[in-house]
PDB file of N, CA and C in Angstrom:
ATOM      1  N   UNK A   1      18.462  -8.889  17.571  1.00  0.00           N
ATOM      2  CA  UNK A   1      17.364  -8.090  18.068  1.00  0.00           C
ATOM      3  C   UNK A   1      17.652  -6.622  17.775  1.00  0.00           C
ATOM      4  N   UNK A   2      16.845  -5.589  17.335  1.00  0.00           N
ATOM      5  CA  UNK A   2      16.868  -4.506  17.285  1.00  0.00           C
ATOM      6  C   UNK A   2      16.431  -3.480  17.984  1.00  0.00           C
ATOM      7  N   UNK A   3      16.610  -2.371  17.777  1.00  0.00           N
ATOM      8  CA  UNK A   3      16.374  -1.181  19.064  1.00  0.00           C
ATOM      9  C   UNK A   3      15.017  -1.486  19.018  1.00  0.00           C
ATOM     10  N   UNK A   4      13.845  -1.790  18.055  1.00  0.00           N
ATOM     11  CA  UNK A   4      12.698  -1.932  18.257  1.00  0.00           C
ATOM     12  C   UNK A   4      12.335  -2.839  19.044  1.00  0.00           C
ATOM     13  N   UNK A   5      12.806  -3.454  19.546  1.00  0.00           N
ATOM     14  CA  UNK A   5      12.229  -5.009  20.569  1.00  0.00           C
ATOM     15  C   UNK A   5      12.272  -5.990  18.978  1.00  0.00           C
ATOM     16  N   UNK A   6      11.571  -7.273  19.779  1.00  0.00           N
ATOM     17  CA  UNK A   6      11.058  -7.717  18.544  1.00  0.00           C
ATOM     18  C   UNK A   6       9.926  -7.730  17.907  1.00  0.00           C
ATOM     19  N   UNK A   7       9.508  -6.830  17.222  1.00  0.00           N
ATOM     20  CA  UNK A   7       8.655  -6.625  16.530  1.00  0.00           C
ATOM     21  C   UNK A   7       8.390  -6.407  14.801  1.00  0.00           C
ATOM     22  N   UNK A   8       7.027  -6.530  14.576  1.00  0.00           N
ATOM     23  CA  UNK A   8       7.239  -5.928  13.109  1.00  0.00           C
ATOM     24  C   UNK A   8       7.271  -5.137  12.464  1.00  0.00           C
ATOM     25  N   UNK A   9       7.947  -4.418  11.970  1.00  0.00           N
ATOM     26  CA  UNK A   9       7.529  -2.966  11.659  1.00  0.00           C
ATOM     27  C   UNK A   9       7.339  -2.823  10.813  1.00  0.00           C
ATOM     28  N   UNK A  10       7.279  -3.636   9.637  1.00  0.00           N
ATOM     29  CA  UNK A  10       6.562  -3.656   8.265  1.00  0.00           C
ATOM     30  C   UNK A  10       7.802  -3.021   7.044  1.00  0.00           C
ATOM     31  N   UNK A  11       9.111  -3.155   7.259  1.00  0.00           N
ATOM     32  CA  UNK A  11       9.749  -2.817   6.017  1.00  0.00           C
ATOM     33  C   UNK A  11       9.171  -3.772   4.528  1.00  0.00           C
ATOM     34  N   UNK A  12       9.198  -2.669   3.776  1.00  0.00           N
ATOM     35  CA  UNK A  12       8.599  -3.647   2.423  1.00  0.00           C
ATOM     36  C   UNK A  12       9.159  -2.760   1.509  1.00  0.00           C
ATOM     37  N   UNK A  13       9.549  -3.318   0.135  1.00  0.00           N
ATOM     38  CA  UNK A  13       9.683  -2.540  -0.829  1.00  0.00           C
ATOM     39  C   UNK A  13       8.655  -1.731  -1.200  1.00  0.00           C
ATOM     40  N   UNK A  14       7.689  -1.738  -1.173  1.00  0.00           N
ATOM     41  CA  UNK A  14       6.545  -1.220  -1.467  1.00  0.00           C
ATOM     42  C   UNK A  14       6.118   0.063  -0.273  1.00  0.00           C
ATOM     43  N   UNK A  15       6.620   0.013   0.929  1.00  0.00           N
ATOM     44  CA  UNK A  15       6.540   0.925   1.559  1.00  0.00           C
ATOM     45  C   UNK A  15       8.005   1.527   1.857  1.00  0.00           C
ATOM     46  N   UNK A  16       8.790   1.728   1.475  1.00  0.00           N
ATOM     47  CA  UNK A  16      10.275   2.169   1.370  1.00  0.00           C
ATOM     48  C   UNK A  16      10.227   2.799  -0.043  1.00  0.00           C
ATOM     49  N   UNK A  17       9.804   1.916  -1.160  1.00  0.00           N
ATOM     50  CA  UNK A  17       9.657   3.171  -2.571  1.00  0.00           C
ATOM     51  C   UNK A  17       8.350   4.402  -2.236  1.00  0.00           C
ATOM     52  N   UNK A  18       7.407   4.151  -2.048  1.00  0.00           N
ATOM     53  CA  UNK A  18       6.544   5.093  -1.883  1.00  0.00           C
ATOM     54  C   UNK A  18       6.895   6.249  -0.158  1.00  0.00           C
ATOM     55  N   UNK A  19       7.655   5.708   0.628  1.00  0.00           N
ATOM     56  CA  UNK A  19       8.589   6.527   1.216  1.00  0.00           C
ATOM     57  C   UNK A  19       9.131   8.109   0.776  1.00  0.00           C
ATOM     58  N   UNK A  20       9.964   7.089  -0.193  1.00  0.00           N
ATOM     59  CA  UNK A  20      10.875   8.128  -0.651  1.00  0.00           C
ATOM     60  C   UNK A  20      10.524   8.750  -1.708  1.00  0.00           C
ATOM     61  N   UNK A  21       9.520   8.302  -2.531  1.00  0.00           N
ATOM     62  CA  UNK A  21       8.635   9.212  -3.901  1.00  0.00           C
ATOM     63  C   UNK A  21       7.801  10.329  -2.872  1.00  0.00           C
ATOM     64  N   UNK A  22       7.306  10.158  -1.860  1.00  0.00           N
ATOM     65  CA  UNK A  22       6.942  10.973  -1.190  1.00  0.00           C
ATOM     66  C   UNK A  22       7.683  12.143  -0.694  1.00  0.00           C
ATOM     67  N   UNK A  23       9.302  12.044   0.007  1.00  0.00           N
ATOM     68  CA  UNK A  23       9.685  12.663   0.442  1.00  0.00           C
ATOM     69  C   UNK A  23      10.443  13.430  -0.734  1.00  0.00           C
ATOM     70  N   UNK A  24      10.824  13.057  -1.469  1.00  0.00           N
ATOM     71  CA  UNK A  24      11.061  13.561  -2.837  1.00  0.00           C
ATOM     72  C   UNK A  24      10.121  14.738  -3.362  1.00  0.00           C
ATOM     73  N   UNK A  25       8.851  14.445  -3.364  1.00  0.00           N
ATOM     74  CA  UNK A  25       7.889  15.227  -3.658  1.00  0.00           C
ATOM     75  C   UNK A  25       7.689  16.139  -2.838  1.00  0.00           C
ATOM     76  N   UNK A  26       7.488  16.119  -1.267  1.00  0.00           N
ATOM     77  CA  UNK A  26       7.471  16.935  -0.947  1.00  0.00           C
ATOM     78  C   UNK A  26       8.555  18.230  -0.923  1.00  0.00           C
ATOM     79  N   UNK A  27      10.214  17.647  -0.904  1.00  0.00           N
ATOM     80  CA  UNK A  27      10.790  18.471  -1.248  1.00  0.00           C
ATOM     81  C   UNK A  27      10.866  19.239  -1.935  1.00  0.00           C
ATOM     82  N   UNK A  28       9.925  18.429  -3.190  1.00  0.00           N
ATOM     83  CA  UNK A  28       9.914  19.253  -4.790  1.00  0.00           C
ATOM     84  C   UNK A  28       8.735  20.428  -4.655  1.00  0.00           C
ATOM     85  N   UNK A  29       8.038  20.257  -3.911  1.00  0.00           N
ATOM     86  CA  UNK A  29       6.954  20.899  -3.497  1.00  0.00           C
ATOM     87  C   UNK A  29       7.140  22.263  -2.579  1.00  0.00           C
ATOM     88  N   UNK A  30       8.380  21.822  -1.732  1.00  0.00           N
ATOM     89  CA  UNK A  30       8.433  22.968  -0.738  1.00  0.00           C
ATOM     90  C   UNK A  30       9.824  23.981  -1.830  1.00  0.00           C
ATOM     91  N   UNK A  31      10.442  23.229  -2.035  1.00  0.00           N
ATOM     92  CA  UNK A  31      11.189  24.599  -2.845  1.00  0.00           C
ATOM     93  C   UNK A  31      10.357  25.216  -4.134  1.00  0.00           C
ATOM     94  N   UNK A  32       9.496  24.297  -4.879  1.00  0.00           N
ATOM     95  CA  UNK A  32       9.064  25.592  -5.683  1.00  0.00           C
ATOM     96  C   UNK A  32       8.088  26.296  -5.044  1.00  0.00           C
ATOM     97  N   UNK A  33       7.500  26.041  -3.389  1.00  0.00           N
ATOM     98  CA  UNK A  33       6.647  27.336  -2.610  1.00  0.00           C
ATOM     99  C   UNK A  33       7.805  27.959  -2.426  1.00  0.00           C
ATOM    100  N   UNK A  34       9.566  27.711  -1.881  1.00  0.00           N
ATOM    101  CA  UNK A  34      10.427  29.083  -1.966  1.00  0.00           C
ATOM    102  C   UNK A  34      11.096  29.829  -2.766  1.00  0.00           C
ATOM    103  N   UNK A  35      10.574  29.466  -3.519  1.00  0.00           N
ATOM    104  CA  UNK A  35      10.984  29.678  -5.045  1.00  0.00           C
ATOM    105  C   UNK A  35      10.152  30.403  -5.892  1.00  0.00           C
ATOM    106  N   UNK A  36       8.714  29.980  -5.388  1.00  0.00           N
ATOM    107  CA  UNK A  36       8.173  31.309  -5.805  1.00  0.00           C
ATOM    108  C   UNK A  36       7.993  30.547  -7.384  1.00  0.00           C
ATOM    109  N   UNK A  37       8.111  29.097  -7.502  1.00  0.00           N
ATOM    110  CA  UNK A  37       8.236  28.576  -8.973  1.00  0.00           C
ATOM    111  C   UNK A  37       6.965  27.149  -8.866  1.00  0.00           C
ATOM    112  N   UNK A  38       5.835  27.980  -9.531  1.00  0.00           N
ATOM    113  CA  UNK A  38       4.692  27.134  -9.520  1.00  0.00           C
ATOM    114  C   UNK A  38       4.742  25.519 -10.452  1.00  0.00           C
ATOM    115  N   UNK A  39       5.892  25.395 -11.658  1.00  0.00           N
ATOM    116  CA  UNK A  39       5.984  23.937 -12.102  1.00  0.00           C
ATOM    117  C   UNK A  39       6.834  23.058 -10.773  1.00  0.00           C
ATOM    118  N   UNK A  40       7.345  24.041 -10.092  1.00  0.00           N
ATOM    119  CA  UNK A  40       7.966  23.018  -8.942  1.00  0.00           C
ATOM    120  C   UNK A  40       7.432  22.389  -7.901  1.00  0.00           C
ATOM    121  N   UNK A  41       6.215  23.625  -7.691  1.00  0.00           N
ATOM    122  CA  UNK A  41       5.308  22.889  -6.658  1.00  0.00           C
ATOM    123  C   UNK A  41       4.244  21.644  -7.307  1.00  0.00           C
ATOM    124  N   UNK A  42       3.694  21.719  -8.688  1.00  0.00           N
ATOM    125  CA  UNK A  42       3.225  21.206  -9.398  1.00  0.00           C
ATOM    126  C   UNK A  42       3.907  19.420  -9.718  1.00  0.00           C
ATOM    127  N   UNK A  43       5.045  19.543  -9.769  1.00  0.00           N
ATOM    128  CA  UNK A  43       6.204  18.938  -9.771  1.00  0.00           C
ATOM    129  C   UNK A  43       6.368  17.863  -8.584  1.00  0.00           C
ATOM    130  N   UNK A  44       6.596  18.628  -7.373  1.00  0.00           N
ATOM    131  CA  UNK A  44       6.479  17.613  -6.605  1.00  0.00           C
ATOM    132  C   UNK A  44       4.925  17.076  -5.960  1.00  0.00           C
ATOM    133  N   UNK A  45       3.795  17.916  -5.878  1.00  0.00           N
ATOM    134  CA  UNK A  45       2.716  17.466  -6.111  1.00  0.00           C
ATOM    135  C   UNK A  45       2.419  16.058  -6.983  1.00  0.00           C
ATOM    136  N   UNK A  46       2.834  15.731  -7.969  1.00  0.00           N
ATOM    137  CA  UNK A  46       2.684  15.238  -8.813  1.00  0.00           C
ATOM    138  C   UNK A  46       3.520  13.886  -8.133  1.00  0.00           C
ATOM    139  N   UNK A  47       4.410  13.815  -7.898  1.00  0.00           N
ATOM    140  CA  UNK A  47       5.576  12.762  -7.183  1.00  0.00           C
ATOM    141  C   UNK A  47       4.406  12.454  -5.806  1.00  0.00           C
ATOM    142  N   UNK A  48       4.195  13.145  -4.995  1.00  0.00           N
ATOM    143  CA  UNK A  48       3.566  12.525  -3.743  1.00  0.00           C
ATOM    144  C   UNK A  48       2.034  11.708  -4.306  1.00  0.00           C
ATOM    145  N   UNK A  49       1.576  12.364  -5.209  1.00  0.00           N
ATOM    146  CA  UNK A  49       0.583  11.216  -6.009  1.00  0.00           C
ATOM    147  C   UNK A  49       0.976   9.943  -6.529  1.00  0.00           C
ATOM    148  N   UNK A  50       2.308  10.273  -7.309  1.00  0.00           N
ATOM    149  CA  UNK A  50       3.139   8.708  -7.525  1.00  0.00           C
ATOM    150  C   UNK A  50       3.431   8.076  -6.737  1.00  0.00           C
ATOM    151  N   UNK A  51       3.611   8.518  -5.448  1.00  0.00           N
ATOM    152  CA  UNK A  51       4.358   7.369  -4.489  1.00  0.00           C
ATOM    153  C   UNK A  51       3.260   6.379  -3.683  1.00  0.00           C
ATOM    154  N   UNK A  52       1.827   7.418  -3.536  1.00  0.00           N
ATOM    155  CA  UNK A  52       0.660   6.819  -3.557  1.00  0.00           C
ATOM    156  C   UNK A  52       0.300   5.880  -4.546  1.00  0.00           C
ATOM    157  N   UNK A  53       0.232   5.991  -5.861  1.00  0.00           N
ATOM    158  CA  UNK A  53       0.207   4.970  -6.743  1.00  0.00           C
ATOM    159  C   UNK A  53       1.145   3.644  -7.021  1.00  0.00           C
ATOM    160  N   UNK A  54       2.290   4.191  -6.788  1.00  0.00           N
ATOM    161  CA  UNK A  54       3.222   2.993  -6.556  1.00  0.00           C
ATOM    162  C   UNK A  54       3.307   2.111  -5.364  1.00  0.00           C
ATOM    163  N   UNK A  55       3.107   2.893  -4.481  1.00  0.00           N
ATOM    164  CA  UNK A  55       2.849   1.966  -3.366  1.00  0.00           C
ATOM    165  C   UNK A  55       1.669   0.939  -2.881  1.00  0.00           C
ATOM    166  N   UNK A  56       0.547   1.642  -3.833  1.00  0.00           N
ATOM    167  CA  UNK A  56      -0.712   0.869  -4.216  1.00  0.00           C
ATOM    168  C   UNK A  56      -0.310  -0.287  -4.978  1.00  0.00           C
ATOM    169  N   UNK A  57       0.074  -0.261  -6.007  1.00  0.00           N
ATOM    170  CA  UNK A  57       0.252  -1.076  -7.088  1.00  0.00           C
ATOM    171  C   UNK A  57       1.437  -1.905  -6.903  1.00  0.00           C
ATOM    172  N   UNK A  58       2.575  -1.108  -5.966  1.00  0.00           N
ATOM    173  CA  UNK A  58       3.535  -2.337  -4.925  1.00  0.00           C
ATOM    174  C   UNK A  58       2.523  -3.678  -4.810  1.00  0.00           C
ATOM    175  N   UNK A  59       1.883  -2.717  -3.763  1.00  0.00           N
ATOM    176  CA  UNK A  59       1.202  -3.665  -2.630  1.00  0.00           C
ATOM    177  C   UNK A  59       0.408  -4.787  -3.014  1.00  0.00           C
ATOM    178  N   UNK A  60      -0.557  -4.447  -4.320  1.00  0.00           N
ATOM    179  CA  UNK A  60      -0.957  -5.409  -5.289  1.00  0.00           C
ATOM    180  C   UNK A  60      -0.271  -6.478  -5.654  1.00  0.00           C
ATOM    181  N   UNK A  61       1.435  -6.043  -6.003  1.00  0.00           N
ATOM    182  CA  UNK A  61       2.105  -7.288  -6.699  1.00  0.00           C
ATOM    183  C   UNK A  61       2.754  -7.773  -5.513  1.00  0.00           C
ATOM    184  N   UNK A  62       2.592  -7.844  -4.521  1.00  0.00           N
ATOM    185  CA  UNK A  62       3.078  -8.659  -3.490  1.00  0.00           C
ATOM    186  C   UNK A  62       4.086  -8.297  -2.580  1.00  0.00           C
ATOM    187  N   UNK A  63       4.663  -6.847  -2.785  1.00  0.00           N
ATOM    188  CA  UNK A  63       5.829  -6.563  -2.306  1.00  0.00           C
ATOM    189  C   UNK A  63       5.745  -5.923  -1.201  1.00  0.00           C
ATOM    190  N   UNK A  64       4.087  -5.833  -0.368  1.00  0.00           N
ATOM    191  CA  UNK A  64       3.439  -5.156   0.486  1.00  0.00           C
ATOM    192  C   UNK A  64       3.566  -6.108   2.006  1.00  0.00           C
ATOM    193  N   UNK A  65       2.310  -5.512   2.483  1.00  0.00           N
ATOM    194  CA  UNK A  65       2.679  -6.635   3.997  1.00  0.00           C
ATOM    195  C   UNK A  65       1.136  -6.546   3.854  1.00  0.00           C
ATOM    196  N   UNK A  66       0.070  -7.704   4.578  1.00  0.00           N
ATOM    197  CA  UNK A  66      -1.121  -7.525   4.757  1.00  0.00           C
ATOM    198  C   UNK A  66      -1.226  -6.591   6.252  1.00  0.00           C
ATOM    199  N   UNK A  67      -2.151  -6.754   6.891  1.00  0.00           N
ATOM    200  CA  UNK A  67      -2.195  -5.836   8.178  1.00  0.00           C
ATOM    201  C   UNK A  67      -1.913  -6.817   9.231  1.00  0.00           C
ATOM    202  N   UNK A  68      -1.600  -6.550  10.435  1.00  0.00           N
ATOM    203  CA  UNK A  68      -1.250  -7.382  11.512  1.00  0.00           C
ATOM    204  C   UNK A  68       0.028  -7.707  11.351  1.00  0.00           C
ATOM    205  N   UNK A  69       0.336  -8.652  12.457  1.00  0.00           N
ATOM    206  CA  UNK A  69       1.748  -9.202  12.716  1.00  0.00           C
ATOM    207  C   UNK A  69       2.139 -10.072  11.558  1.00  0.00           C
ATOM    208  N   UNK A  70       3.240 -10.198  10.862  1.00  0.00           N
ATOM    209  CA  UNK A  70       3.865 -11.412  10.180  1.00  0.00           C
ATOM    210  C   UNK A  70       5.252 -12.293  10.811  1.00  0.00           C
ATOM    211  N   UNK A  71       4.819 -13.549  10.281  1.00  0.00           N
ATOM    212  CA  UNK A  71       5.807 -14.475  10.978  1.00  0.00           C
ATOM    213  C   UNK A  71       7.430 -13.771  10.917  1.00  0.00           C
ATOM    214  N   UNK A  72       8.352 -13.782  11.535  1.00  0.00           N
ATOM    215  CA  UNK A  72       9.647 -13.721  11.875  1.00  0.00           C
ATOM    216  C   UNK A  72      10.507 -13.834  10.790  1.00  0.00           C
ATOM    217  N   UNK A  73      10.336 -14.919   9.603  1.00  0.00           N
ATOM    218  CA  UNK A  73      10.443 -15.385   8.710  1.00  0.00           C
ATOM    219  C   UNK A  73      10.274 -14.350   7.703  1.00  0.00           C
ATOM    220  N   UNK A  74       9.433 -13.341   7.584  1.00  0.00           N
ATOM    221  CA  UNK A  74       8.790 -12.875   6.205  1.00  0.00           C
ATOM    222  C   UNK A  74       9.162 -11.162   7.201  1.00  0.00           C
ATOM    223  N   UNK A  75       9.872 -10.961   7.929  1.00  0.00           N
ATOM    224  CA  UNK A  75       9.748  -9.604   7.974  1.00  0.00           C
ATOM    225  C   UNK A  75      11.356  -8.847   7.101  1.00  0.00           C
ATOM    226  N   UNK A  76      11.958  -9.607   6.821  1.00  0.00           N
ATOM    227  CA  UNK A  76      12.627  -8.648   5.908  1.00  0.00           C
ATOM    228  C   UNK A  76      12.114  -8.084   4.469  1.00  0.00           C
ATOM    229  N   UNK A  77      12.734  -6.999   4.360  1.00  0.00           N
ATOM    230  CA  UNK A  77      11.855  -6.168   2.906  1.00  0.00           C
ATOM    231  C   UNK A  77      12.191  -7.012   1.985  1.00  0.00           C
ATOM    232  N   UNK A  78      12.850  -7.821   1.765  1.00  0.00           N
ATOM    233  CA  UNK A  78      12.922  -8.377   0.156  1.00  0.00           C
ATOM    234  C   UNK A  78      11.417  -9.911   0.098  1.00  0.00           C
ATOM    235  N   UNK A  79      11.466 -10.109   1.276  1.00  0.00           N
ATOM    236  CA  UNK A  79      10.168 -11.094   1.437  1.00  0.00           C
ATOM    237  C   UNK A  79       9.029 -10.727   0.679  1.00  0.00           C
ATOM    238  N   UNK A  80       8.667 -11.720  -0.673  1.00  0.00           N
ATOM    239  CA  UNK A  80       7.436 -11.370  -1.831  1.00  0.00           C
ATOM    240  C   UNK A  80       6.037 -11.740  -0.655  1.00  0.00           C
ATOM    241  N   UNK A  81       4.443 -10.996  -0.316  1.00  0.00           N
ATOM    242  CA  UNK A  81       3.979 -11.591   0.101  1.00  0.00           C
ATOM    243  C   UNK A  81       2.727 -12.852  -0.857  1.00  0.00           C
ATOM    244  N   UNK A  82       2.555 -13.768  -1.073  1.00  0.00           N
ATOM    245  CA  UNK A  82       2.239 -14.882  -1.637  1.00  0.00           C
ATOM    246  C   UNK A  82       0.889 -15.178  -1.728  1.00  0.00           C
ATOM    247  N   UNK A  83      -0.054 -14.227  -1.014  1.00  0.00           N
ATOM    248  CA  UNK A  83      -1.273 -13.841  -0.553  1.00  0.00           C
ATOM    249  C   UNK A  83      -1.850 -12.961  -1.436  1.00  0.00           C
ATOM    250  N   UNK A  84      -0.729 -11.996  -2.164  1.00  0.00           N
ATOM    251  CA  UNK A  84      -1.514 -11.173  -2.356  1.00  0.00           C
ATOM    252  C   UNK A  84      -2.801 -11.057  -3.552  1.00  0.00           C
ATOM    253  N   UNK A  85      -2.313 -12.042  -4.260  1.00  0.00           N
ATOM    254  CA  UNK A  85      -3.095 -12.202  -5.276  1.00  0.00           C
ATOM    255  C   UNK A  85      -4.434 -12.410  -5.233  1.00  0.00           C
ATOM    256  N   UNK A  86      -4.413 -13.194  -4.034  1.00  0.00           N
ATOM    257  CA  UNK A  86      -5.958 -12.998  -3.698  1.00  0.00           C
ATOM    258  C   UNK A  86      -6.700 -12.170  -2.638  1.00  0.00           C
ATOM    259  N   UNK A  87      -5.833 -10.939  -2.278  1.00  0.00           N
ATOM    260  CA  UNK A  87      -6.218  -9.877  -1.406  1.00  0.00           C
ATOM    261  C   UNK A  87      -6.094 -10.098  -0.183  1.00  0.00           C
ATOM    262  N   UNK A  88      -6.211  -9.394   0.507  1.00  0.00           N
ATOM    263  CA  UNK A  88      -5.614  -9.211   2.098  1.00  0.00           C
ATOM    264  C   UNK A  88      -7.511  -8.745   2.696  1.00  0.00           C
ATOM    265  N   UNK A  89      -7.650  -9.322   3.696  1.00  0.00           N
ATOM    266  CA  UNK A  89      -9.109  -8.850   4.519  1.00  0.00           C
ATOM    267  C   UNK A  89      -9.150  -8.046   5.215  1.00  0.00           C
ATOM    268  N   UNK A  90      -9.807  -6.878   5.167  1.00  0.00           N
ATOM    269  CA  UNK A  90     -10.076  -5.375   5.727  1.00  0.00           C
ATOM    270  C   UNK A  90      -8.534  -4.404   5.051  1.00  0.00           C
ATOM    271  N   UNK A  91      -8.719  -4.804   3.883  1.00  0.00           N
ATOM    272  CA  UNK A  91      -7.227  -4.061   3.173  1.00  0.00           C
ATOM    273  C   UNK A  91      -7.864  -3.093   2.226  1.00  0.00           C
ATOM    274  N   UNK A  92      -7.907  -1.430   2.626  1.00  0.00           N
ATOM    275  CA  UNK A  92      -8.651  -0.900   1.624  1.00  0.00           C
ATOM    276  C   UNK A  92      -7.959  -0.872   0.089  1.00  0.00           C
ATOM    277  N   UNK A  93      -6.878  -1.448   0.068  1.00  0.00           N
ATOM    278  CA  UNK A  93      -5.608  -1.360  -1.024  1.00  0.00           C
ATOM    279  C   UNK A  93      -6.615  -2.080  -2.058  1.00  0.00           C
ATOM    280  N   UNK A  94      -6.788  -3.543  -1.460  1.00  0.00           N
ATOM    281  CA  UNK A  94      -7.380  -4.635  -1.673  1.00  0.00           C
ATOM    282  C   UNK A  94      -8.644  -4.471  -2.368  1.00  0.00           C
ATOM    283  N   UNK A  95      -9.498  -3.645  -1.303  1.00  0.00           N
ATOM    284  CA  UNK A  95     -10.622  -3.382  -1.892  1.00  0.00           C
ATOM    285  C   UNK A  95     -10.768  -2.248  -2.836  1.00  0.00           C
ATOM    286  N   UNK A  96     -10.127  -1.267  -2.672  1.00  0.00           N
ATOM    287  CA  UNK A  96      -9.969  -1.005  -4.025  1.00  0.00           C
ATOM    288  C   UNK A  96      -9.476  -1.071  -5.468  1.00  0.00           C
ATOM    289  N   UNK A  97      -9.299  -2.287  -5.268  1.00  0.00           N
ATOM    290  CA  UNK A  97      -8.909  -3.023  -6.643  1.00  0.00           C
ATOM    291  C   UNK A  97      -9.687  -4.421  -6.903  1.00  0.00           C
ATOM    292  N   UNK A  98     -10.664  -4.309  -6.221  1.00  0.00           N
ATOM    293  CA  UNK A  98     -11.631  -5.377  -6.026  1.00  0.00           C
ATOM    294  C   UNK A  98     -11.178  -7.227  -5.498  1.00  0.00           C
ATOM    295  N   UNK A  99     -10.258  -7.030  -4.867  1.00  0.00           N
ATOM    296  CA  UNK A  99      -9.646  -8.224  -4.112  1.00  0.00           C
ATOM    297  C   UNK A  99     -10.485  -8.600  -2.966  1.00  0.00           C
ATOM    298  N   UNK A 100     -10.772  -7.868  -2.260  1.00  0.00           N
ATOM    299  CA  UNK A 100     -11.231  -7.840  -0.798  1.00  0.00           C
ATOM    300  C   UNK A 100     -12.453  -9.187  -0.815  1.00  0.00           C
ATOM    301  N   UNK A 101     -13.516  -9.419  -1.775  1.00  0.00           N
ATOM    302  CA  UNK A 101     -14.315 -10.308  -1.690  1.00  0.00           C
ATOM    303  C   UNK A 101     -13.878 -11.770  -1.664  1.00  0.00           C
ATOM    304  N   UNK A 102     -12.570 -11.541  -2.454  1.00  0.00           N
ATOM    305  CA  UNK A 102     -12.097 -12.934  -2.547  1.00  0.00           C
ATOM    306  C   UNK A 102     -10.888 -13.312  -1.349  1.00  0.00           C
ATOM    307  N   UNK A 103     -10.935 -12.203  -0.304  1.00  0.00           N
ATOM    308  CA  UNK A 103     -10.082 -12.727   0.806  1.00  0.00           C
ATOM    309  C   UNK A 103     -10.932 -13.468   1.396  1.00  0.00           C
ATOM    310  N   UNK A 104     -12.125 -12.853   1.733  1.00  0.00           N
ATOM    311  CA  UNK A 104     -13.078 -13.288   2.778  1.00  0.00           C
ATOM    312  C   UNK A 104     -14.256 -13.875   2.504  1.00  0.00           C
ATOM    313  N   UNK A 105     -14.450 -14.960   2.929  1.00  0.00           N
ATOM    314  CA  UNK A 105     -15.726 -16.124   2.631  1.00  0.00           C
ATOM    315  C   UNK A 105     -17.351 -15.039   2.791  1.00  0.00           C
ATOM    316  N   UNK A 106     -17.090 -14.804   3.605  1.00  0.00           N
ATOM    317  CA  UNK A 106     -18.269 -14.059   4.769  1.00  0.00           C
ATOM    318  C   UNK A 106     -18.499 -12.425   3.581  1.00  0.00           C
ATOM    319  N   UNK A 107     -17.654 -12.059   3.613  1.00  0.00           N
ATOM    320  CA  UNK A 107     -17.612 -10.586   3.158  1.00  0.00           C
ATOM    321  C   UNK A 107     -18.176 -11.172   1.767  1.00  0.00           C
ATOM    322  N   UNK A 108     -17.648 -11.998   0.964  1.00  0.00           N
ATOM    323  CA  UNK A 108     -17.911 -12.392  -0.374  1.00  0.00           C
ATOM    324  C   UNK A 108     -19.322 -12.309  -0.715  1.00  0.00           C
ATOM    325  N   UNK A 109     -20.337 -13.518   0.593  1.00  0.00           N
ATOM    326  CA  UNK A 109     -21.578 -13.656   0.445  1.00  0.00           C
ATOM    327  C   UNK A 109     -22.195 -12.154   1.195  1.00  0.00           C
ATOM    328  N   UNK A 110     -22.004 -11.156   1.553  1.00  0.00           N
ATOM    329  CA  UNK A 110     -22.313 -10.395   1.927  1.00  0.00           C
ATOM    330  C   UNK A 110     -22.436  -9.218   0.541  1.00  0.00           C
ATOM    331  N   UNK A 111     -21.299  -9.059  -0.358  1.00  0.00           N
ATOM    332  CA  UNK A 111     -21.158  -8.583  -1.125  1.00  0.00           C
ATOM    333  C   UNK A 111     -22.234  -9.112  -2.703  1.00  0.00           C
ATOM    334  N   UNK A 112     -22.160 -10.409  -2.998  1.00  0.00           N
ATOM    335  CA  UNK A 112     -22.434 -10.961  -4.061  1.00  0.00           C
ATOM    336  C   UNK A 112     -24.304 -10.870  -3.687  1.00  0.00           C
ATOM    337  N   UNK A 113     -25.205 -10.353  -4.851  1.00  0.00           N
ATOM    338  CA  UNK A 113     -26.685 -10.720  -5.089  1.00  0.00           C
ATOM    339  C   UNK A 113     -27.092 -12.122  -4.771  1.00  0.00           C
ATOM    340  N   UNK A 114     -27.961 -12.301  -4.103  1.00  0.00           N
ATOM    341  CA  UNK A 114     -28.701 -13.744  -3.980  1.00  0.00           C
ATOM    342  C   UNK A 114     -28.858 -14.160  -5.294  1.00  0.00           C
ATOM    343  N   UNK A 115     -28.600 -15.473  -5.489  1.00  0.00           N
ATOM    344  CA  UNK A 115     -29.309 -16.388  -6.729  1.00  0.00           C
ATOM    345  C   UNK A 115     -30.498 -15.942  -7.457  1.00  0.00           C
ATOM    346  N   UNK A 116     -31.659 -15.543  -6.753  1.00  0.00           N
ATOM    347  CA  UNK A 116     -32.937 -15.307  -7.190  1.00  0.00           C
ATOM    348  C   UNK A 116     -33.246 -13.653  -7.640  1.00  0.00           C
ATOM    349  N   UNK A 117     -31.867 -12.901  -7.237  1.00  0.00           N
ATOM    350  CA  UNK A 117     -31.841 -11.579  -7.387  1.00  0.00           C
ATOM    351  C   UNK A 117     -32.236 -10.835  -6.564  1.00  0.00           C
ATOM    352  N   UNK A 118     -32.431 -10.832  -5.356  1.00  0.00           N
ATOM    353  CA  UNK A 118     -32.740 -10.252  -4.211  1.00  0.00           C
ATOM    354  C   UNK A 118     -31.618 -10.287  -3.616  1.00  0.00           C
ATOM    355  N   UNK A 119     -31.613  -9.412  -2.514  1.00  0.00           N
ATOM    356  CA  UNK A 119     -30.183  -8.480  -1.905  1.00  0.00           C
ATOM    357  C   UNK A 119     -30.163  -9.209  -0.420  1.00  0.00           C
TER     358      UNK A 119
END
């Protein structure tokens, strides 16, 4: 058991790399504001966008967590999630990569044109 109780707290590779591309960046960011050196702020700017993208594109290949609790079983970070391929429901990750229709039955027919072409 850990200082957290037992709970999940969502370690994932996918949120541990985009972590640290973040904090990276921002570092890179705050010394070239003391620095007075605009490719540095540019620099790490550029890194806190990557860690956003990587952590997107983690999360895509499975190395993410969906939302809510996961079984006991699957909370260590090296755990692939097996789901993801077909998207996670109410996951804007998801939906912006166009997964989201194919998590959810309901959302799908909500999303997709009627047969006859009417909405």
């Amino acid at each position: 058991m850990s200082a957290h109780g037992h709970v999940d707290l969502g370690h994932t590779v996918a949120g541990w790399t985009g972590t640290a591309l973040a904090i990276l960046g921002s570092a890179a960011a705050a010394v070239g504001i003391c620095l007075s050196w605009a490719p540095g702020l540019w620099i790490g700017l550029a890194l806190v966008l990557a860690a956003g993208l990587a952590t997107w594109l983690l999360h895509l290949a499975g190395w993410g967590k969906p939302s809510g609790p996961r079984p006991a079983s699957a909370w260590d970070w090296r755990v692939r999630d097996a789901a993801a391929g077909a998207g996670h429901e109410d996951c804007l990750g998801c939906r912006a990569a166009g997964r989201a229709a194919a998590a959810s039955g309901t959302r799908a027919a909500e999303l997709s044109p009627a047969p006859d072409g009417t909405a």
